[in-house]
Protein backbone atom coordinates (compact mmCIF):
# COMPACT_ATOMS: atom_id res chain seq x y z
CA UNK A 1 22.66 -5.60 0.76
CA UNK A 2 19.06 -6.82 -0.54
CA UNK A 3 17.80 -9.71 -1.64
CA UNK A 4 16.76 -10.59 -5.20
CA UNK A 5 13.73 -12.26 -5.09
CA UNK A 6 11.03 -10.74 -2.84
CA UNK A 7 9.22 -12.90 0.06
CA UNK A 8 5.71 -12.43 0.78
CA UNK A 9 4.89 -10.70 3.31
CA UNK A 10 1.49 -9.97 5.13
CA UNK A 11 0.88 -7.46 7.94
CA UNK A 12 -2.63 -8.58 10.05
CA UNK A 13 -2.36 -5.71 12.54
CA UNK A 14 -3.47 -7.77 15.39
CA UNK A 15 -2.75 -5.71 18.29
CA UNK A 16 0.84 -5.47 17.05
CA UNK A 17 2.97 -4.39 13.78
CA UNK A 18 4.65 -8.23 12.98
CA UNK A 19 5.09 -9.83 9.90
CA UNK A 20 2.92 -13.01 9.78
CA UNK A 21 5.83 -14.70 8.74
CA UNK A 22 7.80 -13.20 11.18
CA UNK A 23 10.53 -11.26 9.19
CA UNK A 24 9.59 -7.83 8.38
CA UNK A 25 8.16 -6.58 11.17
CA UNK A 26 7.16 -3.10 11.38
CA UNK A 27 8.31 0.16 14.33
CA UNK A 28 6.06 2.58 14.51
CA UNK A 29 6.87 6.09 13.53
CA UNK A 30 4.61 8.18 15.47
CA UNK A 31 2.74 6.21 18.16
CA UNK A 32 -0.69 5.06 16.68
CA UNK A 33 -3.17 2.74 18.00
CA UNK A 34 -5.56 -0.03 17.20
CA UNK A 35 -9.24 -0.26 16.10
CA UNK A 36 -11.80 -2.47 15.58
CA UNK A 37 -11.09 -5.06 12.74
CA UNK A 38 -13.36 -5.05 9.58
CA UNK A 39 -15.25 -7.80 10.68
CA UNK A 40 -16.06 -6.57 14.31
CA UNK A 41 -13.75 -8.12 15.57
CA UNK A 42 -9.64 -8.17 15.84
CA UNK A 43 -8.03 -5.34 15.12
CA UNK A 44 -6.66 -3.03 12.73
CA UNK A 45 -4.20 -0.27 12.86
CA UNK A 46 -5.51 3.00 13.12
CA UNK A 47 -3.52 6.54 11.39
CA UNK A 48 -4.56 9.89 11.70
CA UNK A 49 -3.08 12.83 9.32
CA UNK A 50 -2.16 14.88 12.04
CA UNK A 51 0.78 14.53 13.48
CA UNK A 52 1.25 12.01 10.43
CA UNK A 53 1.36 8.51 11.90
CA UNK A 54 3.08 6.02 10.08
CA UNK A 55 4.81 2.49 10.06
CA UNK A 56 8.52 1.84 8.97
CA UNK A 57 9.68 -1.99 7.88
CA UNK A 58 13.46 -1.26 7.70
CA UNK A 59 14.35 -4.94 8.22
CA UNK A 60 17.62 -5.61 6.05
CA UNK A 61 17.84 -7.00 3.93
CA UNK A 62 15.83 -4.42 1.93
CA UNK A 63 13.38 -5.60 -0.72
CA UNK A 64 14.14 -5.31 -3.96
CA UNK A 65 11.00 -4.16 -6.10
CA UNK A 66 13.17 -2.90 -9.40
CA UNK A 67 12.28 -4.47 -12.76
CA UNK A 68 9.91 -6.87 -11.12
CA UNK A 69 6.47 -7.70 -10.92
CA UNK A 70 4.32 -7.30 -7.43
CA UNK A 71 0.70 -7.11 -6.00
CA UNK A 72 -0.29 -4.86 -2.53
CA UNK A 73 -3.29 -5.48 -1.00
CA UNK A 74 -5.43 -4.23 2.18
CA UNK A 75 -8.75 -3.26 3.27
CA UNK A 76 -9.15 0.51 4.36
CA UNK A 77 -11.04 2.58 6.29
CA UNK A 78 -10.32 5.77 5.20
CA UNK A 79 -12.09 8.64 7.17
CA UNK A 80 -13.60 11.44 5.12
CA UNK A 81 -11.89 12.85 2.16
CA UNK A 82 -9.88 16.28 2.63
CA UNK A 83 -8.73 16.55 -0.46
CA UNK A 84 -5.47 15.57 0.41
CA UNK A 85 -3.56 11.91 -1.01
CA UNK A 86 -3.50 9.06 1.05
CA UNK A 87 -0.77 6.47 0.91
CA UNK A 88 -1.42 3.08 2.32
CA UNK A 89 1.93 1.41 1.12
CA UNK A 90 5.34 2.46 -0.48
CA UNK A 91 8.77 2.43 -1.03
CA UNK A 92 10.19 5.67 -2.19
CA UNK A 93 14.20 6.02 -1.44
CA UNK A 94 14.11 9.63 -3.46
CA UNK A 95 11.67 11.31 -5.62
CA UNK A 96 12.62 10.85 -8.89
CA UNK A 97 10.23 9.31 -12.10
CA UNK A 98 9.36 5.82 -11.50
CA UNK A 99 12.10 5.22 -8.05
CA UNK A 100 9.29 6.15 -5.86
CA UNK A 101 6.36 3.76 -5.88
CA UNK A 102 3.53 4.13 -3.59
CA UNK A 103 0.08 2.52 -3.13
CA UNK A 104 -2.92 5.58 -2.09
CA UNK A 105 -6.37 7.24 -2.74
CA UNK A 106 -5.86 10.47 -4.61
CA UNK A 107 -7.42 13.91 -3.19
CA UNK A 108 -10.48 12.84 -5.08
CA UNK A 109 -10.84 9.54 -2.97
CA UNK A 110 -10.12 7.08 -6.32
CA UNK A 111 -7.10 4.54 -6.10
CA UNK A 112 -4.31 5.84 -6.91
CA UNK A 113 -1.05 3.85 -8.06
CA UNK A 114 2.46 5.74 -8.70
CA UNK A 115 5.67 5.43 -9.39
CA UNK A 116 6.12 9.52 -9.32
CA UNK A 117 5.52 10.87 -12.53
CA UNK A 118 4.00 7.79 -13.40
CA UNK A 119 0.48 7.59 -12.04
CA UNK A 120 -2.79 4.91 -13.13
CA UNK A 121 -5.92 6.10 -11.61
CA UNK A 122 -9.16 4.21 -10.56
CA UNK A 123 -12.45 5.38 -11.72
CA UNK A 124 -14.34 4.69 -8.28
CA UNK A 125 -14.46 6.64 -5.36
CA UNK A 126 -13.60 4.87 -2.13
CA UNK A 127 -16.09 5.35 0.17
CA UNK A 128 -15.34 7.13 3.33
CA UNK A 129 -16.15 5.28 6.70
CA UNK A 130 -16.57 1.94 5.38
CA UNK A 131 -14.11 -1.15 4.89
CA UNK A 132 -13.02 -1.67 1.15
CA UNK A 133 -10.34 -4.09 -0.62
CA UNK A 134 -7.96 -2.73 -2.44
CA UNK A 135 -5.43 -4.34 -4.82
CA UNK A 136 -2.63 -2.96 -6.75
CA UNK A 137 -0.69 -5.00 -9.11
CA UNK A 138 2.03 -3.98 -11.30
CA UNK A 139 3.00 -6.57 -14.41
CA UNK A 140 6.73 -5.96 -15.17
CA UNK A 141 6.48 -8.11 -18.30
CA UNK A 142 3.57 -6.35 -20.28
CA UNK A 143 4.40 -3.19 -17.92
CA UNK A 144 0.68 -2.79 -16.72
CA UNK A 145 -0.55 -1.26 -13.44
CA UNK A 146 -4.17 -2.73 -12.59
CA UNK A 147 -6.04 -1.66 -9.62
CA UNK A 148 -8.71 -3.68 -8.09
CA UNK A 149 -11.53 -2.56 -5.74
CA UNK A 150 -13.93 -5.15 -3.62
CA UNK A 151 -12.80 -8.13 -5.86
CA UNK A 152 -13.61 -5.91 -8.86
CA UNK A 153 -11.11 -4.95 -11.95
CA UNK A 154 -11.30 -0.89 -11.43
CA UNK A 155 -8.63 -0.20 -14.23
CA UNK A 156 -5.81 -1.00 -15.89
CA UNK A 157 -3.25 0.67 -18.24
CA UNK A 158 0.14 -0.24 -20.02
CA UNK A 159 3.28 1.70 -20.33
CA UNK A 160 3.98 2.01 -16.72
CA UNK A 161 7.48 1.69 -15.15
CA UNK A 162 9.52 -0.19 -14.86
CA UNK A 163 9.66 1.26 -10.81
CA UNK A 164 13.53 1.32 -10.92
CA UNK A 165 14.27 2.33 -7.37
CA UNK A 166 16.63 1.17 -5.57
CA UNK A 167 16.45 -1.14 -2.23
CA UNK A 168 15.23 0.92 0.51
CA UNK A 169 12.49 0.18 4.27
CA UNK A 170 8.89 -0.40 3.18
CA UNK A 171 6.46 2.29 4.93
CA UNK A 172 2.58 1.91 5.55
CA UNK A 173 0.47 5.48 5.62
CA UNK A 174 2.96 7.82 4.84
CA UNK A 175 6.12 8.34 2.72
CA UNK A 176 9.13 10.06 4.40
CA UNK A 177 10.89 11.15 1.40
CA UNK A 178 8.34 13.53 0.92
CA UNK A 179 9.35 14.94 4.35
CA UNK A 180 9.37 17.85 6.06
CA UNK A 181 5.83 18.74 3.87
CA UNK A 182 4.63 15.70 3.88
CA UNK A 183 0.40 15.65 3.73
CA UNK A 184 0.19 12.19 2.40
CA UNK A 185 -0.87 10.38 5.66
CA UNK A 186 -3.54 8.07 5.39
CA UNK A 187 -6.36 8.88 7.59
CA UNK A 188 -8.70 5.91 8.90
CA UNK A 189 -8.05 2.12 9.81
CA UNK A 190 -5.85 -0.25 7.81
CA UNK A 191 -6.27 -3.99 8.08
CA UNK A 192 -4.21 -7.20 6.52
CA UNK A 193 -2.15 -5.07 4.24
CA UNK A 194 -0.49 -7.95 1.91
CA UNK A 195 2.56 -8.08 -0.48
CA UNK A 196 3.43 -10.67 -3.12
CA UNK A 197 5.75 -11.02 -5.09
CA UNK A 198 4.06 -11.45 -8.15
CA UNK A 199 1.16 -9.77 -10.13
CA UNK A 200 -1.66 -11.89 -8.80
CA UNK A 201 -4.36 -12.57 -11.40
CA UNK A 202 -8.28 -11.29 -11.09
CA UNK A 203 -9.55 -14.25 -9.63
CA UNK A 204 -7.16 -14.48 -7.38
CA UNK A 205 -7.70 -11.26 -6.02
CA UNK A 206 -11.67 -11.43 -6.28
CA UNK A 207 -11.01 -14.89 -3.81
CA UNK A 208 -9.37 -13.03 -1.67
CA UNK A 209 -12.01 -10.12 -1.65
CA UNK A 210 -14.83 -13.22 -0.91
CA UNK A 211 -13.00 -14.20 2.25
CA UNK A 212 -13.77 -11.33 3.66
């Protein structure tokens, strides 16, 4: 069962994994814990690669992300680069082209945005050890993926998707699918990851990124 039309949802990390809007709350898959926010103050959840923390929002009924337009965005902290891809968001029920779709920062520490075998790539590394936005939206309609970092347009190309996988839990900093070799942890502090429904437009985004 799923529904058709997606809900916002925002994850603030305060000291806990709920949905500010009290739905799709996250479990934790791998006990992690809680840093300082980006703004000194509240908090943030923190990952580490190793033993591959993660969250898991398997709240039914499952979003539905086929054929439709949505935007992702967070700030990071990601901890040095190892070379090694980072996810922040996803939802992957098997790894097939475009059925796995998954927000990260490549090996190379750029943006990354995939629906497996179906990649857009930023052209500006993330810096390691300080707080970044980061915004991902996909167009269904003129099939674009555009990735935005700090309020800034970072890229955008067409011919992407459409992600056609089906209904399956949301998961922040890791993707199981990819399980039992799975080296896409993120590694740092994640804050006010946000989903919408929608591909939310530049100035939108670049508000969002003035908040703070």
């Amino acid at each position: 069962m799923f529904i058709l039309i997606a809900p916002t949802i925002g994850w603030r990390f305060e000291n806990n994994l709920a949905d500010y809007f009290g739905i799709y709350n996250g479990t934790m898959q791998i006990n992690a814990t809680y840093g300082l926010g980006r703004n000194g103050s509240g908090a943030c959840i923190q990952l580490e690669k190793w033993p591959r923390e993660s969250i898991m929002v398997s709240v039914t009924p499952y979003i539905k992300l086929a054929s439709a337009s949505f935007s992702i965005e967070s700030w990071i902290n990601p901890s040095a680069n190892d070379n090694l891809e980072q996810v922040i968001f996803g939802q992957c029920p098997v790894l097939a082209v475009d059925e796995c779709m998954r927000t990260s920062l490549n090996g190379n520490g750029y943006l990354a945005f995939l629906f497996y075998g179906d990649t857009q790539t930023g052209s500006r590394i993330v810096p390691a050890n300080i707080w970044s936005h980061a915004a991902y939206v996909y167009n269904v309609t003129e099939k674009t993926m555009s990735l935005y970092l700090n309020g800034i347009l970072d890229t955008s190309g067409s011919g992407h998707g459409p992600f056609n996988g089906n209904p399956s839990p949301l998961e922040i900093g890791n993707i199981v699918a990819y399980n039992p070799y799975n080296n896409l942890t993120f590694d740092g502090c994640i804050d006010e990851i946000w989903f919408y429904p929608f591909a939310r437009t530049a100035a939108e985004i670049a508000a969002t990124f003035a908040l703070g």
